[in-house]
PDB file of N, CA and C in Angstrom:
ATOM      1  N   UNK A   1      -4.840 -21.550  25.279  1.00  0.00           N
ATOM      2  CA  UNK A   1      -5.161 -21.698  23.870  1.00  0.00           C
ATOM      3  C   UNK A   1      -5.753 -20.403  23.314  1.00  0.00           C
ATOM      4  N   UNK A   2      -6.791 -19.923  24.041  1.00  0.00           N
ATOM      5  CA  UNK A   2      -6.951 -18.716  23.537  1.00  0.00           C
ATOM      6  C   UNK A   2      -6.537 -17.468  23.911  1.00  0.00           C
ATOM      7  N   UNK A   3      -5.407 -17.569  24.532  1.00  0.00           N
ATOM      8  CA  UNK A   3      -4.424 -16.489  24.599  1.00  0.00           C
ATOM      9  C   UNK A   3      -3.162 -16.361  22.764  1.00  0.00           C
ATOM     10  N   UNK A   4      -3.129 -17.768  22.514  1.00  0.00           N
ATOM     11  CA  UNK A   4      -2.246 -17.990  21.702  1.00  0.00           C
ATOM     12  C   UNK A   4      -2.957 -17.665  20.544  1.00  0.00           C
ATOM     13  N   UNK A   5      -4.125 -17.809  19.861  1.00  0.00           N
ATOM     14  CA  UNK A   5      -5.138 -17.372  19.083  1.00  0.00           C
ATOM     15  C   UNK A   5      -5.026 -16.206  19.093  1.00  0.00           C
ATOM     16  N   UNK A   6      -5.112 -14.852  20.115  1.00  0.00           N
ATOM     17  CA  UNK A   6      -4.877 -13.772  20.150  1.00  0.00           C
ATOM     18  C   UNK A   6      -4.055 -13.267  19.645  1.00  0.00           C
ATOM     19  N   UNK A   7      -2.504 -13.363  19.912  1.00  0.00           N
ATOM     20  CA  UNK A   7      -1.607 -12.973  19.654  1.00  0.00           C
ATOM     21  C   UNK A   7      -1.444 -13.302  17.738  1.00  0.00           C
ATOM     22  N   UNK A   8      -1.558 -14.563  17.596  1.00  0.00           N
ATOM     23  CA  UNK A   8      -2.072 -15.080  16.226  1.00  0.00           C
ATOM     24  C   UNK A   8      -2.753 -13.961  15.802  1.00  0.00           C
ATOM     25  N   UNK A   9      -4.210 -13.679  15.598  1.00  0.00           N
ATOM     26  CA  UNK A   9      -4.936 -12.181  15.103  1.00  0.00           C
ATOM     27  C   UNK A   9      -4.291 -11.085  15.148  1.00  0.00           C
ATOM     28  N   UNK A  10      -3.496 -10.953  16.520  1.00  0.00           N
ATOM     29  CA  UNK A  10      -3.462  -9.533  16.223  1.00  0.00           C
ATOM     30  C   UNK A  10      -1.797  -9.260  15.495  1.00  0.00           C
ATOM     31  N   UNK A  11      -1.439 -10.485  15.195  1.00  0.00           N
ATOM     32  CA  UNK A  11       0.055 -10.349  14.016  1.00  0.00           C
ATOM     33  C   UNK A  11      -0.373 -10.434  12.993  1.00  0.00           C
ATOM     34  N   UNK A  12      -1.198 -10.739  12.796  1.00  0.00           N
ATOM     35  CA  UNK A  12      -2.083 -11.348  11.321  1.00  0.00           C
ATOM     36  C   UNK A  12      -2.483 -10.001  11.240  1.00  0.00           C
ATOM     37  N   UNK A  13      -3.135  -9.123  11.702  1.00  0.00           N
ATOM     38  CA  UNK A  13      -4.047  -7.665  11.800  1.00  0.00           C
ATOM     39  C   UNK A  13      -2.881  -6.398  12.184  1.00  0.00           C
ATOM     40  N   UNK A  14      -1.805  -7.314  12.158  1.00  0.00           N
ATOM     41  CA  UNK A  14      -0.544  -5.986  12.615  1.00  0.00           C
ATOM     42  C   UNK A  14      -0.248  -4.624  11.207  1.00  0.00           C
ATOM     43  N   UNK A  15       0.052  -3.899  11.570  1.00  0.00           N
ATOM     44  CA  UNK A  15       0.433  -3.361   9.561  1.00  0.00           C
ATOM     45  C   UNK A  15       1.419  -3.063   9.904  1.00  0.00           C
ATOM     46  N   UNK A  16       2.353  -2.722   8.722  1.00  0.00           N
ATOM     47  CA  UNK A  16       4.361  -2.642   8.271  1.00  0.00           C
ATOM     48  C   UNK A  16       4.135  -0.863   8.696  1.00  0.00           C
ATOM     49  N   UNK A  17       5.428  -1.265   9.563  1.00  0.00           N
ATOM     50  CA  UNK A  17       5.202   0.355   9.547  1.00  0.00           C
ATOM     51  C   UNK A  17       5.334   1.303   8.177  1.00  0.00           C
ATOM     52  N   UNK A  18       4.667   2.747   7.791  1.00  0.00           N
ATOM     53  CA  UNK A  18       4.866   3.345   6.381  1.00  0.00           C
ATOM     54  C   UNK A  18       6.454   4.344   6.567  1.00  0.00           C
ATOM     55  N   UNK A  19       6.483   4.316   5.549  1.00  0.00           N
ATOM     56  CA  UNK A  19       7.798   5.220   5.417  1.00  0.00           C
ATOM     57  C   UNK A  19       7.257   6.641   5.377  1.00  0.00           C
ATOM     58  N   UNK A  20       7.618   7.450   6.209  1.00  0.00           N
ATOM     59  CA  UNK A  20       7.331   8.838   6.525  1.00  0.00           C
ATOM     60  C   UNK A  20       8.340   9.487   5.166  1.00  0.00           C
ATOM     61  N   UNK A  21       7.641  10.636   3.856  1.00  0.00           N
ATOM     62  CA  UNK A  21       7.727  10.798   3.152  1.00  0.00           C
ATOM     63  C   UNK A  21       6.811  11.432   2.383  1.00  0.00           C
ATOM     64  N   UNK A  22       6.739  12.161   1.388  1.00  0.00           N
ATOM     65  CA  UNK A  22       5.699  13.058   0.418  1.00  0.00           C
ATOM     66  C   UNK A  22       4.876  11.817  -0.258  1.00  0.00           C
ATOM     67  N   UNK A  23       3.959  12.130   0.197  1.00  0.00           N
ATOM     68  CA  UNK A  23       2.762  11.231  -0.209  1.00  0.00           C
ATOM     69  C   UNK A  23       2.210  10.290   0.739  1.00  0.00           C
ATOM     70  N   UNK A  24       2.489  10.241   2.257  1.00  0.00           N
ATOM     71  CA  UNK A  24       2.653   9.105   3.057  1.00  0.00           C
ATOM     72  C   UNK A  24       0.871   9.859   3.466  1.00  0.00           C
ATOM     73  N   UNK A  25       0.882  10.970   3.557  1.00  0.00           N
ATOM     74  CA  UNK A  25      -0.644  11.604   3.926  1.00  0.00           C
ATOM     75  C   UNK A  25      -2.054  11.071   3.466  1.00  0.00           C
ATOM     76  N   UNK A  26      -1.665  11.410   2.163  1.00  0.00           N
ATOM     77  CA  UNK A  26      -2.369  11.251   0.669  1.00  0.00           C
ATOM     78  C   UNK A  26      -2.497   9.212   0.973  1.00  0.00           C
ATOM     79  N   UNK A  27      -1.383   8.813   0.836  1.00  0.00           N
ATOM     80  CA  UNK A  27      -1.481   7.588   0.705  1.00  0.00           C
ATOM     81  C   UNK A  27      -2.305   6.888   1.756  1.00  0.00           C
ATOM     82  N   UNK A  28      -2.435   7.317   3.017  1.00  0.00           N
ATOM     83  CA  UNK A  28      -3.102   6.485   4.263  1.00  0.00           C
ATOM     84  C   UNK A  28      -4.563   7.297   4.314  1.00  0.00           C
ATOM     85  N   UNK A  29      -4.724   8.422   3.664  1.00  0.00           N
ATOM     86  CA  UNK A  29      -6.137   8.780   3.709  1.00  0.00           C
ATOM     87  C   UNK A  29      -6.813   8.302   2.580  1.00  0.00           C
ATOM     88  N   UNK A  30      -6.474   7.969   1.378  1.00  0.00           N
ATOM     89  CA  UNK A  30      -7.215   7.370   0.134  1.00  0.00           C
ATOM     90  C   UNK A  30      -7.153   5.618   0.931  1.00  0.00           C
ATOM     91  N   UNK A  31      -5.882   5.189   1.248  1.00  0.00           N
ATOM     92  CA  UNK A  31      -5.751   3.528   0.595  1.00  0.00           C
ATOM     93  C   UNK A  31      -6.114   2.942   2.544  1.00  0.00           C
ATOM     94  N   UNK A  32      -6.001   4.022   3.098  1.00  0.00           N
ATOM     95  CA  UNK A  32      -6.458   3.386   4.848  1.00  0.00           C
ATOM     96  C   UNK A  32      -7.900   4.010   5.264  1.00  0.00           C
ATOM     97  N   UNK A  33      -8.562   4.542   4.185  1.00  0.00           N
ATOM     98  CA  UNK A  33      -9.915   4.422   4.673  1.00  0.00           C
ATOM     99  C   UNK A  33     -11.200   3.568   4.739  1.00  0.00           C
ATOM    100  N   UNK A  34     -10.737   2.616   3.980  1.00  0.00           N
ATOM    101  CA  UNK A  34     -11.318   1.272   4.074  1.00  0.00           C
ATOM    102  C   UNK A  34     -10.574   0.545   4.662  1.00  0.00           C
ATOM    103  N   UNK A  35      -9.396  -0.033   4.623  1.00  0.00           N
ATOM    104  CA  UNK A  35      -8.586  -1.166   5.312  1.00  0.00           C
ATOM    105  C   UNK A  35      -7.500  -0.492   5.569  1.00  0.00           C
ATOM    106  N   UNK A  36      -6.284  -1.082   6.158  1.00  0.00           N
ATOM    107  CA  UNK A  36      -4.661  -0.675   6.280  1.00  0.00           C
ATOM    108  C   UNK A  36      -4.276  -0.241   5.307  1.00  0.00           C
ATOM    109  N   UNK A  37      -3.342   0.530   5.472  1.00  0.00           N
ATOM    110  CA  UNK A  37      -2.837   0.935   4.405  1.00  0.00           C
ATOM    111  C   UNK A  37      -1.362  -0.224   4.272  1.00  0.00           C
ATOM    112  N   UNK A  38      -1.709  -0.876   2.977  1.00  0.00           N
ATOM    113  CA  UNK A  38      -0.509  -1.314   2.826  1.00  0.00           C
ATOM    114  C   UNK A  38       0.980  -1.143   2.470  1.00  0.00           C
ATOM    115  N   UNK A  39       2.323  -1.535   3.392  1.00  0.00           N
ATOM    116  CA  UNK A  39       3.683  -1.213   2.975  1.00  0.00           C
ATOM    117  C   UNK A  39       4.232  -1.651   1.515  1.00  0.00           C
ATOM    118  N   UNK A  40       4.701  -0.677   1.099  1.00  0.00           N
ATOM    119  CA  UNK A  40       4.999  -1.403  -0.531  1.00  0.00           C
ATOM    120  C   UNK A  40       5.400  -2.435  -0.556  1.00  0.00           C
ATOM    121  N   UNK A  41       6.102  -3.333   0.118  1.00  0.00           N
ATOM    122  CA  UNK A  41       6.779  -4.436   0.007  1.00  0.00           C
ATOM    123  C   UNK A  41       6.057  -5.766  -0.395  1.00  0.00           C
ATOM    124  N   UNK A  42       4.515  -5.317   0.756  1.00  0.00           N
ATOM    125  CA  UNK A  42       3.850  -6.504   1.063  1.00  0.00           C
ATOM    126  C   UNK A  42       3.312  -6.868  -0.272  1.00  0.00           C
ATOM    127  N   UNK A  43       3.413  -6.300  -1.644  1.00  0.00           N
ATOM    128  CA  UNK A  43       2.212  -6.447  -2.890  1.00  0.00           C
ATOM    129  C   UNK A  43       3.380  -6.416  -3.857  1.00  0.00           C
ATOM    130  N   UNK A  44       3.410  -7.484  -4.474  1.00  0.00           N
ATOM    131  CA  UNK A  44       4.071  -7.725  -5.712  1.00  0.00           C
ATOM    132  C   UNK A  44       3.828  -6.568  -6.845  1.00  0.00           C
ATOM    133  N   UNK A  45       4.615  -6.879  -8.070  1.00  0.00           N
ATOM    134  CA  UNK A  45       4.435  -5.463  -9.101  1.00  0.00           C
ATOM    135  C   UNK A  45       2.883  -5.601  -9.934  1.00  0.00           C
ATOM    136  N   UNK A  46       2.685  -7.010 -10.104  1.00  0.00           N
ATOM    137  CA  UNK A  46       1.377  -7.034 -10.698  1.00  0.00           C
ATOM    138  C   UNK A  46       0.121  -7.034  -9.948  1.00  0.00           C
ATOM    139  N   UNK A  47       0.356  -7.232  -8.871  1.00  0.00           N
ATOM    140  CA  UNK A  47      -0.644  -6.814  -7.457  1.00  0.00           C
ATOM    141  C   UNK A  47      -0.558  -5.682  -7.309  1.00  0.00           C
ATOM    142  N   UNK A  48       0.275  -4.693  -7.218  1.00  0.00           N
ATOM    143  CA  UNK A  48       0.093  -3.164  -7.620  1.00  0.00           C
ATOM    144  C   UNK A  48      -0.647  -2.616  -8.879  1.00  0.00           C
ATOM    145  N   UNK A  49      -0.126  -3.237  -9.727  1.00  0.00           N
ATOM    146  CA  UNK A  49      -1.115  -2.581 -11.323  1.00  0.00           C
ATOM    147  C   UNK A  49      -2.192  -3.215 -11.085  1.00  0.00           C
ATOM    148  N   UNK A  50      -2.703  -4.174 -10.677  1.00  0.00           N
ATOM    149  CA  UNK A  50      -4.179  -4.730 -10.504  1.00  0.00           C
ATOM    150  C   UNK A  50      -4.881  -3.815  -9.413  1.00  0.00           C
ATOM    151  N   UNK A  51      -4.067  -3.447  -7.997  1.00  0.00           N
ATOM    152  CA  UNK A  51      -4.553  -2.711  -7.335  1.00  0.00           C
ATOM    153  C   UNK A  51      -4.868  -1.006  -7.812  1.00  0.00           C
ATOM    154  N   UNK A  52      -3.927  -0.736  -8.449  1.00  0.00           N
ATOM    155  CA  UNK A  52      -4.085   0.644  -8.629  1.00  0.00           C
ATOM    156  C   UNK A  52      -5.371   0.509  -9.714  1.00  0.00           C
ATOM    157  N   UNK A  53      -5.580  -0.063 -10.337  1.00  0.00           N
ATOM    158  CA  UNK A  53      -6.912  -0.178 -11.547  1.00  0.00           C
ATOM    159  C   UNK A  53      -8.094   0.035 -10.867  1.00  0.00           C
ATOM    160  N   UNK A  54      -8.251  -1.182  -9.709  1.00  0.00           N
ATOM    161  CA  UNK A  54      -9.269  -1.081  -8.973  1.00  0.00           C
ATOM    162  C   UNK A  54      -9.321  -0.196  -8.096  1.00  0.00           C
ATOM    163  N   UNK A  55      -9.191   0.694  -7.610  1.00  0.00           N
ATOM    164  CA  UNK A  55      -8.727   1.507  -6.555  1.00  0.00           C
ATOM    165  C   UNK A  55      -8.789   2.557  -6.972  1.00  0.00           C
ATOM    166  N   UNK A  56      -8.635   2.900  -8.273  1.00  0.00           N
ATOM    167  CA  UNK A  56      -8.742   4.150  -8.648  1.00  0.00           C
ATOM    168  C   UNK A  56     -10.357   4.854  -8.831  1.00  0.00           C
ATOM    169  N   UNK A  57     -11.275   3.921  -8.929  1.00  0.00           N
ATOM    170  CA  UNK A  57     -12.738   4.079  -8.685  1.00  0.00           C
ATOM    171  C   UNK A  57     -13.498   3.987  -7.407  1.00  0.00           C
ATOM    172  N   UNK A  58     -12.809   3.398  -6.957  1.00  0.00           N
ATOM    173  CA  UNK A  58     -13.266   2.703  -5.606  1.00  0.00           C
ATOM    174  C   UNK A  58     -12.583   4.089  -4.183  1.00  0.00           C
ATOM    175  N   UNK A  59     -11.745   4.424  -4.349  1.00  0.00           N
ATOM    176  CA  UNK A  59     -11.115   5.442  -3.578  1.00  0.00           C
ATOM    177  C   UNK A  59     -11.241   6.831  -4.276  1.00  0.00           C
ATOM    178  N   UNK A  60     -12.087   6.991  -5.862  1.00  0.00           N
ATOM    179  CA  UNK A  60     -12.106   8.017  -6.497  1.00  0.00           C
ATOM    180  C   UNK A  60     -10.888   9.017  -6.281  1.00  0.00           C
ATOM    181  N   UNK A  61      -9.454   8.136  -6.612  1.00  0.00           N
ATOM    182  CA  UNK A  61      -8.579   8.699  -6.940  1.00  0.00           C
ATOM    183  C   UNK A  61      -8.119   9.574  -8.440  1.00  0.00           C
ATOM    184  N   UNK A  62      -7.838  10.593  -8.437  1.00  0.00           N
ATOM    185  CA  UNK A  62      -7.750  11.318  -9.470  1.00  0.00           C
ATOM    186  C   UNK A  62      -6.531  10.980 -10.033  1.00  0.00           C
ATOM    187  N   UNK A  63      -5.781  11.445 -11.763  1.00  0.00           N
ATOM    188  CA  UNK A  63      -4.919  11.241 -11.987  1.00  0.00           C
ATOM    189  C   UNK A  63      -3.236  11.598 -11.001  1.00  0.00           C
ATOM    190  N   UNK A  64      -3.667  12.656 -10.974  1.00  0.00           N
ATOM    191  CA  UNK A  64      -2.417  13.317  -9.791  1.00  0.00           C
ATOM    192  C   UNK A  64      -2.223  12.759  -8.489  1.00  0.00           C
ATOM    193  N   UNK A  65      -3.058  12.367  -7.893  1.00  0.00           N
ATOM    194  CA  UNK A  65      -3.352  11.471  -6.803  1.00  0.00           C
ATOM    195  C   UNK A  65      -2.667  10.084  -6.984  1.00  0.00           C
ATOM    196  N   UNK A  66      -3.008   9.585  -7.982  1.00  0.00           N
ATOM    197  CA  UNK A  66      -2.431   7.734  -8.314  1.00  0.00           C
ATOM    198  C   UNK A  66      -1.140   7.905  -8.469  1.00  0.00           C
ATOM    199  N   UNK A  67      -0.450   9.583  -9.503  1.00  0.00           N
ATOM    200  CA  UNK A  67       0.641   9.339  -9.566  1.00  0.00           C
ATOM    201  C   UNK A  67       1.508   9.669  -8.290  1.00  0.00           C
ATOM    202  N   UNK A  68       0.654  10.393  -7.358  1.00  0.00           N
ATOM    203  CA  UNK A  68       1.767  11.123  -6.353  1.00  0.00           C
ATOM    204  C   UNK A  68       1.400   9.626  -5.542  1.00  0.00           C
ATOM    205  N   UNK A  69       0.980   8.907  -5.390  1.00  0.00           N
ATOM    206  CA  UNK A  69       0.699   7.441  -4.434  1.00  0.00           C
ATOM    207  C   UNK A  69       1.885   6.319  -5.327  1.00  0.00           C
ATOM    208  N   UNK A  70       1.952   6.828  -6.210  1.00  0.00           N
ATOM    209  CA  UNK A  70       2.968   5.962  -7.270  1.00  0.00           C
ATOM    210  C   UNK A  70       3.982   6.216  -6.678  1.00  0.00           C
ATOM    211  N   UNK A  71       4.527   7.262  -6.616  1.00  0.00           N
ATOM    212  CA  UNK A  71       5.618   8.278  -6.456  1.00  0.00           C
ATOM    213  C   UNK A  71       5.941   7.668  -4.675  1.00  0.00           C
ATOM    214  N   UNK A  72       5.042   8.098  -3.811  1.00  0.00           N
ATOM    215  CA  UNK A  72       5.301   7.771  -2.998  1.00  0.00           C
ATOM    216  C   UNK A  72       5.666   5.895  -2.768  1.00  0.00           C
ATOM    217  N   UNK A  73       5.407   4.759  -3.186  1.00  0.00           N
ATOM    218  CA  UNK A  73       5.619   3.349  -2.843  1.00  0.00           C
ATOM    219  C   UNK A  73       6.841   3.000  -3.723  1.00  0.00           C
ATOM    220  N   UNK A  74       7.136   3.811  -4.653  1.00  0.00           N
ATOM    221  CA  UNK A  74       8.367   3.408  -6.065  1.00  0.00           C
ATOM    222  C   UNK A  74       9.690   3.054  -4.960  1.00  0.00           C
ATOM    223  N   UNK A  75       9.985   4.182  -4.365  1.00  0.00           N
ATOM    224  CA  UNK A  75      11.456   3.604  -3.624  1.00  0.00           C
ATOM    225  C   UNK A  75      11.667   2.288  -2.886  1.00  0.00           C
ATOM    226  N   UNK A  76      10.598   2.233  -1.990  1.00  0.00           N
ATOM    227  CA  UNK A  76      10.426   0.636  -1.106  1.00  0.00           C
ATOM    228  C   UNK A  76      10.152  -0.240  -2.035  1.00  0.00           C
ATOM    229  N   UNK A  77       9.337   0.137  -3.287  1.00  0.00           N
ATOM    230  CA  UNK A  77       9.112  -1.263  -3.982  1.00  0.00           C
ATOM    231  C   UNK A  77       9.839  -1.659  -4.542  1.00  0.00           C
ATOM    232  N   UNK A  78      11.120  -0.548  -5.268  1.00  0.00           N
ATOM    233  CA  UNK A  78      12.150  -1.026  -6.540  1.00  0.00           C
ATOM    234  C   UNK A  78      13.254  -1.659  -5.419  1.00  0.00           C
ATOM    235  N   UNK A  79      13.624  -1.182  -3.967  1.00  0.00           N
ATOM    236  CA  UNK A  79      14.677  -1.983  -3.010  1.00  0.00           C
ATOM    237  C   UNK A  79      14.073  -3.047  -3.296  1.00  0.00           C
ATOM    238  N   UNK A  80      12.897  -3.448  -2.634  1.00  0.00           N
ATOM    239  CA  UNK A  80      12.171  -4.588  -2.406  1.00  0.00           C
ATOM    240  C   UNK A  80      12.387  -5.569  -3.553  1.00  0.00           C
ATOM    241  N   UNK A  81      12.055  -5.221  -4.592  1.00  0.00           N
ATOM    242  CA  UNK A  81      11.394  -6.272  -5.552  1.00  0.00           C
ATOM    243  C   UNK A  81      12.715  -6.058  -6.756  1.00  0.00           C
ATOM    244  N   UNK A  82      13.392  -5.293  -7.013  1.00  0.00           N
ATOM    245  CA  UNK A  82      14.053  -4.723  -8.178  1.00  0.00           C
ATOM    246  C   UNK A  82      13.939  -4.247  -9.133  1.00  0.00           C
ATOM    247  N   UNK A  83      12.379  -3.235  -8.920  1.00  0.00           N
ATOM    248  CA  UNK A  83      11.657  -2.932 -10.460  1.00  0.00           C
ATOM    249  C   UNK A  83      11.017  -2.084 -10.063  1.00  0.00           C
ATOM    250  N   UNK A  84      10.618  -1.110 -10.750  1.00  0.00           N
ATOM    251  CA  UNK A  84       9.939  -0.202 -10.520  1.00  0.00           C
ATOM    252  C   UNK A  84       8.134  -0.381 -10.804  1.00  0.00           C
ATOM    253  N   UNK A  85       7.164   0.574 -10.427  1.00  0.00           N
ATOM    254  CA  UNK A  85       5.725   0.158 -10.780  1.00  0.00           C
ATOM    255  C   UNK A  85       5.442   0.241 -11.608  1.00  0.00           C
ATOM    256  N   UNK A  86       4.305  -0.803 -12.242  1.00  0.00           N
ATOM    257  CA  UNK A  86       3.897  -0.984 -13.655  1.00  0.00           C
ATOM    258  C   UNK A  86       3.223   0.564 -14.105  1.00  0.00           C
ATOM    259  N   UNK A  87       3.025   0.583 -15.293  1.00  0.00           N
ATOM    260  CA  UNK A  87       2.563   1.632 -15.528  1.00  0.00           C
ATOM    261  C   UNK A  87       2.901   3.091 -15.494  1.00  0.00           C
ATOM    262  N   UNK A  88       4.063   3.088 -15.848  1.00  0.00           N
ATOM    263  CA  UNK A  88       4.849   4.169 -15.965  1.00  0.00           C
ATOM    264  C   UNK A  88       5.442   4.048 -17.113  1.00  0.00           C
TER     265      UNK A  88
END
């Protein structure tokens, strides 16, 4: 039983692998220094504009920064979802 619990946590605690790419640096040192860095896929388009709002104080991301983190999740998110990120 608590072998099976384990495996449970640590899929639950697993992260998507990132797409190696301009901004993948930037992106895991601002958004993975508190938690994982999340794969674009995993966050809907309005879970992105809510995230990037908050996040932008909280990670004291600068304008150039949000957009090159923009820049970097746009391709996986528009396959993913069919749209590009809010706020553009």
């Amino acid at each position: 039983m608590a072998s099976l619990l384990l495996v449970f946590l640590f899929a639950a605690c697993a992260s998507v692998p990132l797409p190696e790419r301009e901004g993948v640096v930037l992106y895991r040192k601002k958004c993975g220094a508190c938690h994982r860095p999340y794969a674009p896929t995993e966050i809907r388009a309005a879970g992105w504009d809510k995230t990037f709002a908050e996040m932008k104080n909280r990670a004291r991301l600068t304008p150039e920064e949000i957009e090159t983190i923009r820049r970097y999740l746009e391709p996986d998110f528009a396959s993913a979802h069919g749209a590009t990120l809010p706020g553009r």
